[in-house]
N, C-alpha and C. Protein backbone atom coordinates (compact mmCIF):
# COMPACT_ATOMS: atom_id res chain seq x y z
N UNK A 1 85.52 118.06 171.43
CA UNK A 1 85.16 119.41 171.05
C UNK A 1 86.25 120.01 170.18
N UNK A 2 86.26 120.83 169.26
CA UNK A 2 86.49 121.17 168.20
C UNK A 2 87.17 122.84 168.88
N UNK A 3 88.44 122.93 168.81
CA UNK A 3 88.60 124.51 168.83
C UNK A 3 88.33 125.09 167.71
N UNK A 4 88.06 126.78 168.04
CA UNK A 4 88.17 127.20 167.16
C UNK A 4 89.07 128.17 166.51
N UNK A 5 89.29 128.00 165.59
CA UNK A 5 90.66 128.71 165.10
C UNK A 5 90.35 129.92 164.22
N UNK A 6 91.31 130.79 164.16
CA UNK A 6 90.97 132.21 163.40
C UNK A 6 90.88 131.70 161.79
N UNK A 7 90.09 132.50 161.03
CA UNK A 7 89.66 132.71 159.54
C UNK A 7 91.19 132.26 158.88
N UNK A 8 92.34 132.94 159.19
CA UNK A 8 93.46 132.92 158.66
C UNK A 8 94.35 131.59 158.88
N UNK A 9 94.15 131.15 159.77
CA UNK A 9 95.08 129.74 160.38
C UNK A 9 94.51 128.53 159.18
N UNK A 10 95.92 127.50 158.66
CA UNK A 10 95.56 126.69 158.21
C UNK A 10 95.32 125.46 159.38
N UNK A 11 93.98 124.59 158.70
CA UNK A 11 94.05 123.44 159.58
C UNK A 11 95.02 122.26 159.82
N UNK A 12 95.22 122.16 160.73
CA UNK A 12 96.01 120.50 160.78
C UNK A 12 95.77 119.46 160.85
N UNK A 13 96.31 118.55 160.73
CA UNK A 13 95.65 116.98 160.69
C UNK A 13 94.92 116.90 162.35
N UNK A 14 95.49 117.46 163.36
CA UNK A 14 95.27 117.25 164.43
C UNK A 14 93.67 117.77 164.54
N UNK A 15 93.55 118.91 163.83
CA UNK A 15 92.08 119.58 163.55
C UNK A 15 91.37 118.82 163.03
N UNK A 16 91.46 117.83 161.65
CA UNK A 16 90.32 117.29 161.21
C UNK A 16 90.19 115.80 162.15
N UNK A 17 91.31 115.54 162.96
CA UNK A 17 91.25 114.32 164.12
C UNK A 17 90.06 114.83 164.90
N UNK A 18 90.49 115.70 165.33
CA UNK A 18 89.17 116.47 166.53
C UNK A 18 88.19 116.47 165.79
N UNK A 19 87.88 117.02 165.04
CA UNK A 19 86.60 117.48 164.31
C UNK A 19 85.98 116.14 163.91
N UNK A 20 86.53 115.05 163.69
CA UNK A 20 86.11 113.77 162.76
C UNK A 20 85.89 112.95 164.07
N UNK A 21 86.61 113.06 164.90
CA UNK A 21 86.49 112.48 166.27
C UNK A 21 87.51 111.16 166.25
N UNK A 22 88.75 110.92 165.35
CA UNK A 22 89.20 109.94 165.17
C UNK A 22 90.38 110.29 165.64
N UNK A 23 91.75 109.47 165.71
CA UNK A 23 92.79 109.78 166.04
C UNK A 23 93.63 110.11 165.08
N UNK A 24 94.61 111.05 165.18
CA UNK A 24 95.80 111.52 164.31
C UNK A 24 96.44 110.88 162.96
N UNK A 25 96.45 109.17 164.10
CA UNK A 25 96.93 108.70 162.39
C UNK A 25 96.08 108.08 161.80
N UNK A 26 94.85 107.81 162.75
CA UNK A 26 93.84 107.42 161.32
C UNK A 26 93.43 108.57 160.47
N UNK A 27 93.78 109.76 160.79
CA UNK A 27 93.44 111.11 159.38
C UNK A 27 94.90 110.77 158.28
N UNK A 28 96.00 110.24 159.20
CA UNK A 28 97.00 110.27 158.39
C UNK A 28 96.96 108.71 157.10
N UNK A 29 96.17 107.65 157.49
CA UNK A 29 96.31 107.02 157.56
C UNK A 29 95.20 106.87 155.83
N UNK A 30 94.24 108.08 156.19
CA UNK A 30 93.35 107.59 155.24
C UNK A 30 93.83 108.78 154.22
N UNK A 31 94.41 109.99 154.52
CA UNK A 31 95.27 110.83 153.85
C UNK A 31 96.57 110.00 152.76
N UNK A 32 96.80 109.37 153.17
CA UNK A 32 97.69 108.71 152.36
C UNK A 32 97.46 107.58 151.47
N UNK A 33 96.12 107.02 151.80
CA UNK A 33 95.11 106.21 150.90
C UNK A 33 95.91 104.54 151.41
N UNK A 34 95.93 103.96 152.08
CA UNK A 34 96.18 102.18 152.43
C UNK A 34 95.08 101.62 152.40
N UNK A 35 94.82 100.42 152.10
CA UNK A 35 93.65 99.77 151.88
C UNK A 35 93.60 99.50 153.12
N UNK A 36 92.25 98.73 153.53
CA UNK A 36 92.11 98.13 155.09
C UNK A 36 91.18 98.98 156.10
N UNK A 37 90.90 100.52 155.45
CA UNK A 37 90.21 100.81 156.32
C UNK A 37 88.80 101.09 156.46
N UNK A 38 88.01 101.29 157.42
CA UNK A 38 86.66 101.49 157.49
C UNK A 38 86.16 102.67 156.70
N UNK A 39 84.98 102.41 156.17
CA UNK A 39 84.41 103.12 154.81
C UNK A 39 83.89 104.31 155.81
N UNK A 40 82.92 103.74 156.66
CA UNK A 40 82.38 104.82 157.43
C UNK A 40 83.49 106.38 158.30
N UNK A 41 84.86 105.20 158.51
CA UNK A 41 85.28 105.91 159.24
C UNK A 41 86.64 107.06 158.22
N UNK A 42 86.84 106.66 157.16
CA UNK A 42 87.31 107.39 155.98
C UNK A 42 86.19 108.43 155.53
N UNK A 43 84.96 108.29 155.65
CA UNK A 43 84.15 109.20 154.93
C UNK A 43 84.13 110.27 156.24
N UNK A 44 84.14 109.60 157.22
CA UNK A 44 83.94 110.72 158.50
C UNK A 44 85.34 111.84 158.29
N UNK A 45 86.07 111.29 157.73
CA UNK A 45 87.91 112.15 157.96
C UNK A 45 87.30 113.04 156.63
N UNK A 46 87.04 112.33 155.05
CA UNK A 46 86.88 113.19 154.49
C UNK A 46 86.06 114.33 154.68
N UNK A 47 84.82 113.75 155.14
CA UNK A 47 84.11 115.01 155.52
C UNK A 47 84.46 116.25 156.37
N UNK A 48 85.77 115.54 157.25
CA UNK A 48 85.89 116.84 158.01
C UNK A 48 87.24 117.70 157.49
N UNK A 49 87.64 117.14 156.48
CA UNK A 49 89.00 117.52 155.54
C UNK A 49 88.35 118.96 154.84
N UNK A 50 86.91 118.37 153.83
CA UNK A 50 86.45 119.19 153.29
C UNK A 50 85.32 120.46 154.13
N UNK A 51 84.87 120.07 155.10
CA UNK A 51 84.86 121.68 156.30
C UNK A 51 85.60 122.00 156.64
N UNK A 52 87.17 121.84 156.80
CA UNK A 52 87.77 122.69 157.15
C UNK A 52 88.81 123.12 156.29
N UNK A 53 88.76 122.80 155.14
CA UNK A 53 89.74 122.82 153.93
C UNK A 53 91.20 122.48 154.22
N UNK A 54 91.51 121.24 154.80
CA UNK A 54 92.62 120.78 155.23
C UNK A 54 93.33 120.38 153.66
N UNK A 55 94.84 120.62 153.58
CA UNK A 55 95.72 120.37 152.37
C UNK A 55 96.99 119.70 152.90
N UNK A 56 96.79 118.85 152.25
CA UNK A 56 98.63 118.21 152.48
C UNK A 56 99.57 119.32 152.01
N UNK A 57 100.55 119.15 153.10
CA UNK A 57 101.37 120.25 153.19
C UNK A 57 102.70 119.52 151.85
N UNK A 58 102.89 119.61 150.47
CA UNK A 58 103.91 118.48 150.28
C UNK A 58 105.48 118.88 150.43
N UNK A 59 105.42 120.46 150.94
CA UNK A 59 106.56 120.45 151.68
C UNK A 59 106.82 120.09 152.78
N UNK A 60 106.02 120.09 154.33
CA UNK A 60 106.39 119.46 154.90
C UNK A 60 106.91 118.07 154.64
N UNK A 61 106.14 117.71 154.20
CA UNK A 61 106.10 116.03 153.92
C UNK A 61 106.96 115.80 152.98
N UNK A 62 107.91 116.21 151.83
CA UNK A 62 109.46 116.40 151.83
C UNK A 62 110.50 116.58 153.22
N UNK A 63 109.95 117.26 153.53
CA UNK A 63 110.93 117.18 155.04
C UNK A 63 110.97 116.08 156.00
N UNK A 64 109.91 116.00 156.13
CA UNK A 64 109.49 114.70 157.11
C UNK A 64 110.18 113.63 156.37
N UNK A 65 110.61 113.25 155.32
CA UNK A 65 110.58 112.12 154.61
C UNK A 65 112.95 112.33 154.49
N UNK A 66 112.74 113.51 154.51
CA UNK A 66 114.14 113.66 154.18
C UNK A 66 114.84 113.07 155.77
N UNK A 67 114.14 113.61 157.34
CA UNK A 67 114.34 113.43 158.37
C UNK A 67 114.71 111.94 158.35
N UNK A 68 113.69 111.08 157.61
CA UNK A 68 113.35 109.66 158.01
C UNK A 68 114.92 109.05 157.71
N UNK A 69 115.54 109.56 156.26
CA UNK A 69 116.93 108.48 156.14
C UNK A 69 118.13 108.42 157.22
């Protein structure tokens, strides 16, 4: 089940997981584009990317990446 979140809140990956019914890093997984994965189950993430207008954050993800060295 799908919470629901106010008009103003951006979604998170964790949101289009729920919503798509898949797990965290398979949204991350098809977000970042690797070959290997299921067609059905990439179209299910996109679809729920584009209802809920999910955006890569690319500042976080500068950060996250700066953490990693």
């Amino acid at each position: 089940m799908v919470t629901v979140r106010s008009f103003w809140s951006i979604p998170s990956l964790r949101d289009v997981a729920a919503h798509a019914g898949v797990s965290s890093m398979t949204v991350s997984r098809v977000v970042r584009g690797p070959k290997g994965l299921n067609p059905s189950t990439a179209q299910l993430v996109h679809r729920a990317i584009e209802v809920l207008g999910y955006r890569l954050d690319s500042l976080l993800t500068a950060l996250a990446k700066q953490r990693e060295r």
